[in-house]
Protein backbone atom coordinates (compact mmCIF):
# COMPACT_ATOMS: atom_id res chain seq x y z
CA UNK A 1 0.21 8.13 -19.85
CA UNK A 2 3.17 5.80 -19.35
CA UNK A 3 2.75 3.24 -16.20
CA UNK A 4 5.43 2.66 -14.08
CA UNK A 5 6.24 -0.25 -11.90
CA UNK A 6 6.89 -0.53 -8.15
CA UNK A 7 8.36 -3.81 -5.97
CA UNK A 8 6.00 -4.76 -3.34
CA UNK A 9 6.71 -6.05 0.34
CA UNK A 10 4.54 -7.21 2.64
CA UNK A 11 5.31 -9.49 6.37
CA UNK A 12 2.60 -12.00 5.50
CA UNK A 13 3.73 -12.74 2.05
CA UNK A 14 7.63 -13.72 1.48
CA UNK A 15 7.78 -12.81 -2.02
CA UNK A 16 7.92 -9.08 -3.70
CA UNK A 17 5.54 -9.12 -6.06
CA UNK A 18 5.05 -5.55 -8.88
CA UNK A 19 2.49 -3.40 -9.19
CA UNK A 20 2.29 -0.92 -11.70
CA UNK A 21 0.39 2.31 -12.52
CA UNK A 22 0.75 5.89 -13.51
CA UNK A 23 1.75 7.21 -10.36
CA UNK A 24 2.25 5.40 -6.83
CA UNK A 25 -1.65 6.27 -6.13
CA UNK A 26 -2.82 4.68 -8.99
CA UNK A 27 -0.57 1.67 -8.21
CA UNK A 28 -1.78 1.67 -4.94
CA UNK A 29 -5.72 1.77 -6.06
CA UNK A 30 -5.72 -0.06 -8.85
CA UNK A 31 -3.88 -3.26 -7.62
CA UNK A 32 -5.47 -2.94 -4.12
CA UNK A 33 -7.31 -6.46 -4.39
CA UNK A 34 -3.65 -8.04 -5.11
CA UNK A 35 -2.30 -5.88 -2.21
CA UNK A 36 -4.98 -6.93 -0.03
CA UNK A 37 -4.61 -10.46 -0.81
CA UNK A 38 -1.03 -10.28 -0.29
CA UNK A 39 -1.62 -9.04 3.17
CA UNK A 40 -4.25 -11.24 4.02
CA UNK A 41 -6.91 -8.69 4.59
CA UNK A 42 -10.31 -11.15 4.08
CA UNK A 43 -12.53 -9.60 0.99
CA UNK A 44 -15.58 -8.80 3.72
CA UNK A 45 -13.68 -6.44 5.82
CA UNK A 46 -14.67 -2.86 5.51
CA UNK A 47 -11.87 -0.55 5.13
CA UNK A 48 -11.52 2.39 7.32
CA UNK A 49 -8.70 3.83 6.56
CA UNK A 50 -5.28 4.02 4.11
CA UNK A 51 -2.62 5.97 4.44
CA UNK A 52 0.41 6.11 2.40
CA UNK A 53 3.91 7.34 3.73
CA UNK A 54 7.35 8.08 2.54
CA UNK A 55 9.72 6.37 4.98
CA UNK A 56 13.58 6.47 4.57
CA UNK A 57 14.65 3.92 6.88
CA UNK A 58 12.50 0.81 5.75
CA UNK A 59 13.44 -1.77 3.46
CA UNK A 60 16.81 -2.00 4.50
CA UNK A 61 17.71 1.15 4.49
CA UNK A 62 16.87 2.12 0.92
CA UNK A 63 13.69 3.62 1.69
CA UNK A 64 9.89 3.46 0.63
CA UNK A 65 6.27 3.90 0.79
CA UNK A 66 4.56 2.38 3.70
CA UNK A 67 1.10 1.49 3.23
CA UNK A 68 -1.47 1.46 6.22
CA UNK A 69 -4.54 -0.10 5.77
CA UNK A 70 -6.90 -0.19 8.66
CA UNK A 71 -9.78 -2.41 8.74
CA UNK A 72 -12.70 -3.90 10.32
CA UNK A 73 -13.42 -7.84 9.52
CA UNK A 74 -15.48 -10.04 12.35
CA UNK A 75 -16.51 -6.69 14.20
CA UNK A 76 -12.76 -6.03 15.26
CA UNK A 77 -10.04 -3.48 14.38
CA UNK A 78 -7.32 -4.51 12.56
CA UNK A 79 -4.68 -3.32 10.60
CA UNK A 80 -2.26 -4.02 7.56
CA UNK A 81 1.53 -2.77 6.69
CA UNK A 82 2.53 -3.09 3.01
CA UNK A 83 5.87 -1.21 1.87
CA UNK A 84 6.50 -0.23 -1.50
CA UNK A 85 10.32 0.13 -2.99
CA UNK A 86 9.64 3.93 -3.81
CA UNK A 87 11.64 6.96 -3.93
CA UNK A 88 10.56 10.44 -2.39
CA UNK A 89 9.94 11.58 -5.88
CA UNK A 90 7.36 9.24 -6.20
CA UNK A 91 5.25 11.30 -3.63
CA UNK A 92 5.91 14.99 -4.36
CA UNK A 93 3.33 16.13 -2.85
CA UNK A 94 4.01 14.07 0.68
CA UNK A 95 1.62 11.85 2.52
CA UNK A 96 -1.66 10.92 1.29
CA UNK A 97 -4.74 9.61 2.51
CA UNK A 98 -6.88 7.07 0.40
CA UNK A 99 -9.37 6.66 2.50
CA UNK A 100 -12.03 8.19 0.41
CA UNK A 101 -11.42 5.10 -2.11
CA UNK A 102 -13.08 2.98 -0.35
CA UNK A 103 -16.16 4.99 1.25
């Protein structure tokens, strides 16, 4: 199957880096270590959950994917925004949860 690439975003990393795949879950899986990196989640934290979500109005208007990852690292909560330059038909079958990924 052909792989596709997508423009990643995140607030703790200035630069957009790619990730690539073929579809936006298997983007999304298979680069998670880069994407977790990226967003400074530490390599000990245990995920809890991901969800991934078409929004219109981020990235300046042009719209994406908005990745959720919530985690637990030094016995606390925390949580991690990534967005993804995406277009609705890169999710045709709307949100999804990843969360059984990582169990």
């Amino acid at each position: 199957m052909e792989k596709k690439s997508w423009a990643v975003k995140s607030n703790t990393f200035g630069r957009e880096y790619q990730i690539s795949g073929s579809d936006i879950k298997d983007a999304i899986l298979s680069n998670f270590e880069t994407i977790s990196k990226h967003a400074k989640i530490p390599g000990t934290a245990k995920v809890n959950k991901v969800t991934v979500v078409f929004q219109p109005m981020i990235l300046k208007s042009q719209g994406g994917v908005e990745l959720t990852v919530d985690y637990s690292s030094t016995g606390r909560s925390e949580q991690a925004v990534v967005w993804v330059h995406a277009s609705p038909n890169d999710m045709p079958d709307g949100p999804l949860n990843l969360s059984d990924a990582f169990k």
